[in-house]
Protein backbone atom coordinates (compact mmCIF):
# COMPACT_ATOMS: atom_id res chain seq x y z
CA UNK A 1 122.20 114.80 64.77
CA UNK A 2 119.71 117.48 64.56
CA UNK A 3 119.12 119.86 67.82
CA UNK A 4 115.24 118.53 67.82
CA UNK A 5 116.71 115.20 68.48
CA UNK A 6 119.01 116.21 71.11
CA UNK A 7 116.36 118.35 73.40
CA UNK A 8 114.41 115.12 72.83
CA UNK A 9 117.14 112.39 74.07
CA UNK A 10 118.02 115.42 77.25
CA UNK A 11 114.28 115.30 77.85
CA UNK A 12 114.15 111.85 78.44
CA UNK A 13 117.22 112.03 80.38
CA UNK A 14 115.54 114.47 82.55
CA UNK A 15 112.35 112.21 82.77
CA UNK A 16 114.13 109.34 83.38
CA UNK A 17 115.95 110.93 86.40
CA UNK A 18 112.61 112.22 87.56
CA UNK A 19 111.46 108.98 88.06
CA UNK A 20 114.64 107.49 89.44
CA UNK A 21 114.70 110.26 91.94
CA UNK A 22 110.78 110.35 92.99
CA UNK A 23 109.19 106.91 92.58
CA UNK A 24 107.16 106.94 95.67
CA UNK A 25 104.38 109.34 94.48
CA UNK A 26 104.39 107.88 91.09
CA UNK A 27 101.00 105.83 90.28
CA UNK A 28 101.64 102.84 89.26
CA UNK A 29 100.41 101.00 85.68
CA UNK A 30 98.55 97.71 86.31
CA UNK A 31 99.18 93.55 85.22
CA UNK A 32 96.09 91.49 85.27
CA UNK A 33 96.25 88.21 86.82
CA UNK A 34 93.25 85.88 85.97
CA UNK A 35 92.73 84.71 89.52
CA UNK A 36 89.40 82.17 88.52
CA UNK A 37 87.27 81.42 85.14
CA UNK A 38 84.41 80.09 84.75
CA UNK A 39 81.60 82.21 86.97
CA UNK A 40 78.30 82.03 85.03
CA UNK A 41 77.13 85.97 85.14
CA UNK A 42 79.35 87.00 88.17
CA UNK A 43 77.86 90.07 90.41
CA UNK A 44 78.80 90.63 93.87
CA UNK A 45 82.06 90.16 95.06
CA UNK A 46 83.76 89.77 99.11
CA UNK A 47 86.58 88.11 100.57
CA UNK A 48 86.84 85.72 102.77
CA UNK A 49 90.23 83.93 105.27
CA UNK A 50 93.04 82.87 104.17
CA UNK A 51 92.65 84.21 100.58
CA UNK A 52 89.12 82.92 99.70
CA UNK A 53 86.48 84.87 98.12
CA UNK A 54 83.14 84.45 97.67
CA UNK A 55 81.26 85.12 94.49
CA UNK A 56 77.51 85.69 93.20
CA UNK A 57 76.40 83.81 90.06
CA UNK A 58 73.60 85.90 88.90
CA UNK A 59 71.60 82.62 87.50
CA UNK A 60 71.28 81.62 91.48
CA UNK A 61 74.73 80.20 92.60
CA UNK A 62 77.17 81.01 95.41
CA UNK A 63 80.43 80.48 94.97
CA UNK A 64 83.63 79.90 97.24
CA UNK A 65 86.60 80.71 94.59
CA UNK A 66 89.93 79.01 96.71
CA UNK A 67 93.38 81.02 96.64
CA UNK A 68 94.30 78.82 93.44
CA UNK A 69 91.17 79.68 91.57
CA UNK A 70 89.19 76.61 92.02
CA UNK A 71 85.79 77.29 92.61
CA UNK A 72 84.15 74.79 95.06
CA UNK A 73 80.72 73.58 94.79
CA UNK A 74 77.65 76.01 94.84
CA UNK A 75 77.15 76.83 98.57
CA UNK A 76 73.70 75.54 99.52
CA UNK A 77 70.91 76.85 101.82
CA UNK A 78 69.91 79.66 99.02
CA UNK A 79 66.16 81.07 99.07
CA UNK A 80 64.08 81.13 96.05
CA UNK A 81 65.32 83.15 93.30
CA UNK A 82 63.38 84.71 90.67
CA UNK A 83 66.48 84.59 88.01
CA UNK A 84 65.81 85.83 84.72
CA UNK A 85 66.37 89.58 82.66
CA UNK A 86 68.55 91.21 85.56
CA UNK A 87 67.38 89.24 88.01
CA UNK A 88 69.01 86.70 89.94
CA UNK A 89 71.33 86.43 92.60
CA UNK A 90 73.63 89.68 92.73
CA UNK A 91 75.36 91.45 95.37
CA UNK A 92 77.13 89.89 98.60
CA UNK A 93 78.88 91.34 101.79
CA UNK A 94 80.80 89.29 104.57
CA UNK A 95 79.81 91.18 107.94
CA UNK A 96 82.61 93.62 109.80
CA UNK A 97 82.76 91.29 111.88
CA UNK A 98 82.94 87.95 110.00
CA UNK A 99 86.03 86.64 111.87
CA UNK A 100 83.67 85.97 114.83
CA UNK A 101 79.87 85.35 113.63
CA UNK A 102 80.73 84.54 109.77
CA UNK A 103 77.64 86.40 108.79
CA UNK A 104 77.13 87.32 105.06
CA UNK A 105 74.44 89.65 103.26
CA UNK A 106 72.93 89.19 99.96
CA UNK A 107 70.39 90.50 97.79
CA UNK A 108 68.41 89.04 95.14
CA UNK A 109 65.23 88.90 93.27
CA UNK A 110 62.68 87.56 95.16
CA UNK A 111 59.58 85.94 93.55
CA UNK A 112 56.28 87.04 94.88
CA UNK A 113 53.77 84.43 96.16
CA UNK A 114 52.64 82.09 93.13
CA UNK A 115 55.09 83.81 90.87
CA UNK A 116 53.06 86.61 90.99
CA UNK A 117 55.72 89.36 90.44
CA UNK A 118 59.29 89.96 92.07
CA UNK A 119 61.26 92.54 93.97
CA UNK A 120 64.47 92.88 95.60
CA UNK A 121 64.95 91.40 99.04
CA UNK A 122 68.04 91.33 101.57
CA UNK A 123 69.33 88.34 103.62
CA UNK A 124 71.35 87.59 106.44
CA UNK A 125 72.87 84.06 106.55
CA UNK A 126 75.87 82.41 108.72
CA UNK A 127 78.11 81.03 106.30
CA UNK A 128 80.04 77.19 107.41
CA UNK A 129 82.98 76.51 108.97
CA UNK A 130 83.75 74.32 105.81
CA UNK A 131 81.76 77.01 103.47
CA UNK A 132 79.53 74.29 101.96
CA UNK A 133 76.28 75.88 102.96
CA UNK A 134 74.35 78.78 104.85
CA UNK A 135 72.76 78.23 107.89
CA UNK A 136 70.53 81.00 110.24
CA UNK A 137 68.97 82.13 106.58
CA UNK A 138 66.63 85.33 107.48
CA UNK A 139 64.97 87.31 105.22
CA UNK A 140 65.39 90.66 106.60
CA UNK A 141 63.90 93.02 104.10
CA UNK A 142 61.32 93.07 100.97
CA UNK A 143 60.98 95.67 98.44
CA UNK A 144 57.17 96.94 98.14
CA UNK A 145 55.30 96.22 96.20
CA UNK A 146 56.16 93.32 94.09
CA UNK A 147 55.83 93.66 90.17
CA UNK A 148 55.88 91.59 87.15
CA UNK A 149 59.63 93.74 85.52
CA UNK A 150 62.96 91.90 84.92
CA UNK A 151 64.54 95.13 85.35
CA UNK A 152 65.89 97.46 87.95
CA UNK A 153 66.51 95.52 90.75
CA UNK A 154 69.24 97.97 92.00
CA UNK A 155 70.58 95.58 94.79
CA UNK A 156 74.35 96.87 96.36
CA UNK A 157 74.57 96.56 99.93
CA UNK A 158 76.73 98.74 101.94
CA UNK A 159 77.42 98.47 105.42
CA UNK A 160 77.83 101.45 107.21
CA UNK A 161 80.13 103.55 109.86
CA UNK A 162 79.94 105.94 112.27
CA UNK A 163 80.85 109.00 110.76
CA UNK A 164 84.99 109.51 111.46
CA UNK A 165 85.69 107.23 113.87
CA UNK A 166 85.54 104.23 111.23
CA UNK A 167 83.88 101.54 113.55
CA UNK A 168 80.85 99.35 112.19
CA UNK A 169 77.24 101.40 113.55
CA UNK A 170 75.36 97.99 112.95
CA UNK A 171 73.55 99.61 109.83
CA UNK A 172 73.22 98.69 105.61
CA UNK A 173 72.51 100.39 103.00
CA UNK A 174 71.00 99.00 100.06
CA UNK A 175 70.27 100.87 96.86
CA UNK A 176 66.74 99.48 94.91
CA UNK A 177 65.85 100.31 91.44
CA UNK A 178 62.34 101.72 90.30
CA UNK A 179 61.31 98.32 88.29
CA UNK A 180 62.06 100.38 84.83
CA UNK A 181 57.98 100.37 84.28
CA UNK A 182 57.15 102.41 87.70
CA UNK A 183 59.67 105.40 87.38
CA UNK A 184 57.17 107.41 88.70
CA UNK A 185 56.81 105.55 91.50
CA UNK A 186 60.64 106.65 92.50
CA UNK A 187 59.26 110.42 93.54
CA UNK A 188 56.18 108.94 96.05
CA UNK A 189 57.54 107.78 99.09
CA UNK A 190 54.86 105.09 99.86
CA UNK A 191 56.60 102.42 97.96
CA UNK A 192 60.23 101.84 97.90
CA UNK A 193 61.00 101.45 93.90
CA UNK A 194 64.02 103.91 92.93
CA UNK A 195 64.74 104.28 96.57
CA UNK A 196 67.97 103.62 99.18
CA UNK A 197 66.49 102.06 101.93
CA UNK A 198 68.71 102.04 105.56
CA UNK A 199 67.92 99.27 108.37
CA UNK A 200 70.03 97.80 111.31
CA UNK A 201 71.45 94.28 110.63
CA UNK A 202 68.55 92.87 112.18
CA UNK A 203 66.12 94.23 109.94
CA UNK A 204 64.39 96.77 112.22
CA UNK A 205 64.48 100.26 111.31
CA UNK A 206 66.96 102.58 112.49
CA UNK A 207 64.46 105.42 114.76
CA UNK A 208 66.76 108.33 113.14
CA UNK A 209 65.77 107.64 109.70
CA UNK A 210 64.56 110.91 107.79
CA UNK A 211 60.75 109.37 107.05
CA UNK A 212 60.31 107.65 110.24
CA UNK A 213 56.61 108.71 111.62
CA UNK A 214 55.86 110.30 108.65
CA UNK A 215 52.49 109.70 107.44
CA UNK A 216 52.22 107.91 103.72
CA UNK A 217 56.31 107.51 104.18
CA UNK A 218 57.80 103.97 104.14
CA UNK A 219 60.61 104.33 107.32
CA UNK A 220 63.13 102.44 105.93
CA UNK A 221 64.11 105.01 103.43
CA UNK A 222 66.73 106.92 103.36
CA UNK A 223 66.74 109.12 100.24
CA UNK A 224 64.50 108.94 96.86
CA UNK A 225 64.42 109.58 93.22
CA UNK A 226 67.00 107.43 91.99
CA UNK A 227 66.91 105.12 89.14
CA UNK A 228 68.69 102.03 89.00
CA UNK A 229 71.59 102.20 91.34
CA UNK A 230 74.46 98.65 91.00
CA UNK A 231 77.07 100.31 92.50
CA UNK A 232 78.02 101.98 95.74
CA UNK A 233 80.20 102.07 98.43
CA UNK A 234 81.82 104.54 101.71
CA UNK A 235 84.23 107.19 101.87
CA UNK A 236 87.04 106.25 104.84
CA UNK A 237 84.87 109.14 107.14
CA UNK A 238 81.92 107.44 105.91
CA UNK A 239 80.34 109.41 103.39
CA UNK A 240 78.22 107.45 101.34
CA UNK A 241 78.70 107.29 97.47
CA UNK A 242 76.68 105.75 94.82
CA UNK A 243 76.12 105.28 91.27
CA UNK A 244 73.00 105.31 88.98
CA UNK A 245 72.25 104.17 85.52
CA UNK A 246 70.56 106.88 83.91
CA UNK A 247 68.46 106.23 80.24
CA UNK A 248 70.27 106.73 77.42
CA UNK A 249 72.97 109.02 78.65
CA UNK A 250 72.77 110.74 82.43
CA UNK A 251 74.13 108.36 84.57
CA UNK A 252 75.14 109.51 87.89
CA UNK A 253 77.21 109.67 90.81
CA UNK A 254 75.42 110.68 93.95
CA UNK A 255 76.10 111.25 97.61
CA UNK A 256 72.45 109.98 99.07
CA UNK A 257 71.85 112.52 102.02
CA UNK A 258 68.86 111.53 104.57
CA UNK A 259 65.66 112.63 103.38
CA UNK A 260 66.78 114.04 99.80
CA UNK A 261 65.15 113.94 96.62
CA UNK A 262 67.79 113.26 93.77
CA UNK A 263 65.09 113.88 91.17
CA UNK A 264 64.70 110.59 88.80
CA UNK A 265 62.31 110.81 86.15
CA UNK A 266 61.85 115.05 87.00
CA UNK A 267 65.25 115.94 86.02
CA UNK A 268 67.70 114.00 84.28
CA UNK A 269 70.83 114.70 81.95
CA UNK A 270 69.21 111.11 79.83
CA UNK A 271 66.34 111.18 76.99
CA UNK A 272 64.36 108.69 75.97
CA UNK A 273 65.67 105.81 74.23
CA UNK A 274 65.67 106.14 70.72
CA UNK A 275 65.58 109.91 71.54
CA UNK A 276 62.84 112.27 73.04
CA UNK A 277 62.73 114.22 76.30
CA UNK A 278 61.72 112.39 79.70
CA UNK A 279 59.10 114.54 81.08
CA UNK A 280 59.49 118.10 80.75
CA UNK A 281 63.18 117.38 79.45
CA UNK A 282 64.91 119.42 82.30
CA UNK A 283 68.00 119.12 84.25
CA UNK A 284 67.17 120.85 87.20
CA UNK A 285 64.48 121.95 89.59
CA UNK A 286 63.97 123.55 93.45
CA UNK A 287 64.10 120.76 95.89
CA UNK A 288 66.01 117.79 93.87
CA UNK A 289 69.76 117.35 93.96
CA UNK A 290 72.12 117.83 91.81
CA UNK A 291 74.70 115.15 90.74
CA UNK A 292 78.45 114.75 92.18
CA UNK A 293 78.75 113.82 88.14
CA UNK A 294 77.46 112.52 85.18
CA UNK A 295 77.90 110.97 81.94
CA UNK A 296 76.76 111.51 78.07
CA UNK A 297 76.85 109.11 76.92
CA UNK A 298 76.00 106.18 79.34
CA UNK A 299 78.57 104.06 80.13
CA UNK A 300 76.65 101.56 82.53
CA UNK A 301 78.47 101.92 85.77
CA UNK A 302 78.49 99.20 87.84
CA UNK A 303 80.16 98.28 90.61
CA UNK A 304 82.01 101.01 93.02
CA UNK A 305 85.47 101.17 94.96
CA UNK A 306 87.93 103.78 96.71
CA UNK A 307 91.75 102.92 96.75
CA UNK A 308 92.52 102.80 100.29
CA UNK A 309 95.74 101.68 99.59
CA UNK A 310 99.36 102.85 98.04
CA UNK A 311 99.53 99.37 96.51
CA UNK A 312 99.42 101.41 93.08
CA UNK A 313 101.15 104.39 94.42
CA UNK A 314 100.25 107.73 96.22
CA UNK A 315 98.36 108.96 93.22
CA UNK A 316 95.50 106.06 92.84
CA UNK A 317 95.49 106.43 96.93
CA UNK A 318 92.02 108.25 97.15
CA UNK A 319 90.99 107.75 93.78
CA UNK A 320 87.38 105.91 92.65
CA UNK A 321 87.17 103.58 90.46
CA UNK A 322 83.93 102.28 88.57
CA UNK A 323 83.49 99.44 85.85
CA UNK A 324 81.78 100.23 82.69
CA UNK A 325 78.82 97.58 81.56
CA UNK A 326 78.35 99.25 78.06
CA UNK A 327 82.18 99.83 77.15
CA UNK A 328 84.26 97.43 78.80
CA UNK A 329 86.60 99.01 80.85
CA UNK A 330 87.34 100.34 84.51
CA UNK A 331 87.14 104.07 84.87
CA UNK A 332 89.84 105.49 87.47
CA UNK A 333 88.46 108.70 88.69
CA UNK A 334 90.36 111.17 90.17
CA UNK A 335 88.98 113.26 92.09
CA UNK A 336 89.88 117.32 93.95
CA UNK A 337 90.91 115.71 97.13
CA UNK A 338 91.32 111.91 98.42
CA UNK A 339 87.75 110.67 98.69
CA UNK A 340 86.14 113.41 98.14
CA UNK A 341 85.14 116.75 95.83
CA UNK A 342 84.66 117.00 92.66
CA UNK A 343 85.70 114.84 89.56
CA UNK A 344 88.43 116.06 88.00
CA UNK A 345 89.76 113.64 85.45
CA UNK A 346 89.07 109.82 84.16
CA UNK A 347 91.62 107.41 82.66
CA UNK A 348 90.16 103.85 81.20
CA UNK A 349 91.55 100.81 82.35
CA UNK A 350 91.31 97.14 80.99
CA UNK A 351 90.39 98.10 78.08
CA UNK A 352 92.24 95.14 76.26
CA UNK A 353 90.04 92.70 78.09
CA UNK A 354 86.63 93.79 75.82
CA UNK A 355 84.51 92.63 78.60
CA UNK A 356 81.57 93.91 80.55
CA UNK A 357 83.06 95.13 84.19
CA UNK A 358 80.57 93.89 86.69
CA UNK A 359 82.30 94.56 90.00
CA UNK A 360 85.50 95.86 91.55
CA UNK A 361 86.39 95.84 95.04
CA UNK A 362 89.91 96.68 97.38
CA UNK A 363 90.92 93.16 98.94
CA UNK A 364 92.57 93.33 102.02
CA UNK A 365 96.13 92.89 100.65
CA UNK A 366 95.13 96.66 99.03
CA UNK A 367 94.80 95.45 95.87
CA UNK A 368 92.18 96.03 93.17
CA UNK A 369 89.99 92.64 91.90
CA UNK A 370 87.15 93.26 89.13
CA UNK A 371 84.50 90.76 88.23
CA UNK A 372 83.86 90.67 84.26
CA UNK A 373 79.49 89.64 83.67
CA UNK A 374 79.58 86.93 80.67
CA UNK A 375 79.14 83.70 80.53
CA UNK A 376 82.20 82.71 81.08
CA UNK A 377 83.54 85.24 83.66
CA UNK A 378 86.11 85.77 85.54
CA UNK A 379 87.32 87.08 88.80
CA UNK A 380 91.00 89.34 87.81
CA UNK A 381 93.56 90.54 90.49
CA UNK A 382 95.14 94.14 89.33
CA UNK A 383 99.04 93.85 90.28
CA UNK A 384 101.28 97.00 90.46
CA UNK A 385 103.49 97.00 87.91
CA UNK A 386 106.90 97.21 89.15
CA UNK A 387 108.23 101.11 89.45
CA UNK A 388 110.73 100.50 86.46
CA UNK A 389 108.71 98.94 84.32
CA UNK A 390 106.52 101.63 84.32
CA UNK A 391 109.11 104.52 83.81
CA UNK A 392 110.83 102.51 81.21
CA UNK A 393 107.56 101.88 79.23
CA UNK A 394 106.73 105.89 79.64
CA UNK A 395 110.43 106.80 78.76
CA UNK A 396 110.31 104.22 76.21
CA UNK A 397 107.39 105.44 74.43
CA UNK A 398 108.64 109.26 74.81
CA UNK A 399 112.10 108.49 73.43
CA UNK A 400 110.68 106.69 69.96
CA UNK A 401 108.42 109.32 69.39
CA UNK A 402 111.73 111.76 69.13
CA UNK A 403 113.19 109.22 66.46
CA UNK A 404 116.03 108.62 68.87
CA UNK A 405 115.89 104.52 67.79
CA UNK A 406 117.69 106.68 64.52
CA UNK A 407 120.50 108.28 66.79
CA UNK A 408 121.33 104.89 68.54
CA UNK A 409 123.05 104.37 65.20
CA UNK A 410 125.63 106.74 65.72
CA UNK A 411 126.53 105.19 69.49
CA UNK A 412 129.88 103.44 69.30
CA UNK A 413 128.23 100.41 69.92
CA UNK A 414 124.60 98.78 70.73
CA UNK A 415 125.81 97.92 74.20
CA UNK A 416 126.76 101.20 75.39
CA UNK A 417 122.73 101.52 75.17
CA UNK A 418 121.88 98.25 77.14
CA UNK A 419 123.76 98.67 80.67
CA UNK A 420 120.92 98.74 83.61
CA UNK A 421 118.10 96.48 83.40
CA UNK A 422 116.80 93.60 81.43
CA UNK A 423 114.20 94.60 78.95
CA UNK A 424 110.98 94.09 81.00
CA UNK A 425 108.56 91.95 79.49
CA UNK A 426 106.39 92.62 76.82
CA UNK A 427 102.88 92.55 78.98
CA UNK A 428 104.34 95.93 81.15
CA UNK A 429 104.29 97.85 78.05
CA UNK A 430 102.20 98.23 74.25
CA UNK A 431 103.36 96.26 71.61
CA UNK A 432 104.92 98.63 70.17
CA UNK A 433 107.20 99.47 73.30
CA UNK A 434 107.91 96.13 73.74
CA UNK A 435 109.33 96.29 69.85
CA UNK A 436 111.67 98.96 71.00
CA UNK A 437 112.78 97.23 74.22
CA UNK A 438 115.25 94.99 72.22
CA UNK A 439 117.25 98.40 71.19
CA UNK A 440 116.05 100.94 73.56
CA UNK A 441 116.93 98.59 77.27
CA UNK A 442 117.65 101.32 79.94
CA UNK A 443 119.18 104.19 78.64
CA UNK A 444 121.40 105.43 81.09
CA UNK A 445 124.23 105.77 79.17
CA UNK A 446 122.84 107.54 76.20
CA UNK A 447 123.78 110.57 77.46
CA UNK A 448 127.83 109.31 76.47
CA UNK A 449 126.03 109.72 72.87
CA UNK A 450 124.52 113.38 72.93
């Protein structure tokens, strides 16, 4: 046996008792479970009692998906929706304090008076004991002005907290695009296209809001010169994040301060599509923000999560995660510290699905659930895979690519190989590690070989 192959087998030994001896801080790799099918176009996600979640149909449905994955009859008491392009019904949030009022947000497209335009608006509704239909329905806020655009609706709703102490302040965001065809609209502040607006539950406006009694200013917003923003979400201390498609490339992620201007069309890390500069073609300028991050090329973020939870292990605990529209997968994003700094590295997830990610959320059992936007969608659960096997799909892979499956030969017998564990199955690992699981197993004993 050559000496390459023997440093290789001792390095796997090594990593192998690395694992064994540290699995707590070890992240964890991921098994999908298809938890429902069948969603036409699902958006917004939230989670109800007793296992239940609740799911936006984008063509103008509600839906209460049971534990099993049956999905009830659409909930009734909707408004009018102006469904159509990316319009519809999209993004929905149960209330802090659900348990006692069962009060749920939602956006949508509303139509204008005689179908003369649309814009996002934001509802409050009581939801049913038996979840068959929404009662209480107010309209609580109205994008201005109403245009004739199937695009850029924006539309995530965020609820927020008092900074550190993590309680409920009886405030939402809710991100709004600029309408595609009135980008300059998103850098005037007497309109609220390519804006975050903030309000209390109620729909009044919060009296420390950065534009309140400012002449020409509409109060309600918070910050301005964004684009078209379907995902965001809060930091445990209640920083608020959000994401931004950007034109072809330059989409960003943002941390909306009161009063700033993040810059959308001035600056921009995007072009044209089909090519050519956006205005002047610069990236920066005095007074407008800079982003957390960006992307070239686009990927189409939507949807927006932190990992509260070790469910995964301690390194996805702080991490962000983000679906991709445009590429089909779910980008883990570490970042310099838990929940905050800078970005420091992304690893694609899901991949083998193919499918748009619409949403992803943390459910209260801590675990990851993603919404995929077709036709046919679906609602997935993200389960830890088990610690070992993870490490034996890692030491698998790392003990093939040393040609070690060659050395086995020279063990006494096959079984000497195959004394700890079962071979785990085939959906923990690629196919080709599960190919090697038949002769590889656990390989504790190997070292009786070297």
């Amino acid at each position: 046996m050559s000496a390459f192959k023997v440093i290789s087998v001792k390095f796997a030994l090594f990593f192998i008792a690395f694992f064994w001896a540290v699995p707590a801080v070890q992240a964890q790799g991921v098994r999908l479970e298809t938890v429902a099918t069948g969603l036409q176009n699902p958006w917004g996600l939230a989670f109800l009692p007793n296992g239940r979640f609740l799911v936006t149909e984008r063509s103008g449905r509600l839906r209460v998906v049971a534990p099993d994955g049956k999905l009830a009859t659409p909930v009734a008491g909707l408004p009018e929706i102006a469904a159509g392009g990316q319009g519809g019904l999209l993004d929905v949030i149960t209330d802090s304090d659900f348990a006692r009022n069962r009060t749920v947000f939602f956006c949508f497209s509303e139509p204008g008076p005689a179908a003369r335009g649309n814009s996002t608006a934001l509802a409050r509704a009581t939801l049913s004991a038996d979840e068959s239909r929404l009662d209480n329905l107010k309209i609580i806020f109205s994008q201005k002005p109403k245009v004739a655009s199937s695009a850029h609706f924006g539309c995530r709703i965020v609820e927020s907290r008092a900074d550190g102490s993590g309680a409920a302040d009886g405030k939402l965001f809710l991100t709004l695009g600029e309408r595609f065809s009135r980008k300059e609209d998103a850098q005037v502040l007497d309109n609220h296209h390519g804006k975050i607006v903030r309000i209390n539950k109620d729909g009044s406006v919060p009296q420390d809001n950065p534009f309140v009694g400012k002449a020409g200013a509409l109060p309600e917003i918070w910050s301005y010169g964004h684009r078209n923003a379907q995902g965001a979400t809060l930091a445990p201390d209640g920083t608020f994040w959000m994401h931004e498609h950007g034109p072809q490339g330059g989409d960003e992620i943002n941390l909306p301060k009161a009063g700033a201007n993040y810059g959308w069309p001035v600056i921009t890390y995007g072009e044209n599509y089909g090519g050519g500069k956006i205005g002047e073609g610069i990236t920066e300028k005095a007074g407008m923000q800079q982003p957390l991050h960006y992307w070239v090329p686009s990927i189409a973020p939507s949807g927006m999560a932190f990992l509260t939870s070790e469910r995964y292990g301690k390194a996805w605990q702080g991490n962000l995660f983000v679906g991709s529209l445009k590429f089909g997968y779910l980008d883990r994003i570490e970042l310099s510290a838990p929940f905050a700094g800078k970005v420091v590295r992304e690893s694609k997830l899901l991949t083998e699905l193919g499918e748009r990610i619409r949403d992803v959320r943390q459910g209260p059992d801590g675990l990851l659930y993603v919404l995929t936007d077709n036709s046919n969608g679906k609602l997935i659960r993200l389960l830890p895979g088990s610690w070992a096997e993870n490490a034996y799909c890692g030491v698998t892979a790392a003990i093939r690519s040393s040609s070690t499956e060659a050395f086995l030969g020279n063990c006494a017998t096959p079984t000497e190989v195959r004394v700890c564990v079962p071979a785990p199955p085939s959906t923990a690992c690629s196919s080709s590690d599960a190919a090697s699981a038949t002769s590889l197993c656990w390989l504790k004993s190997i070292a009786d070989c070297v």
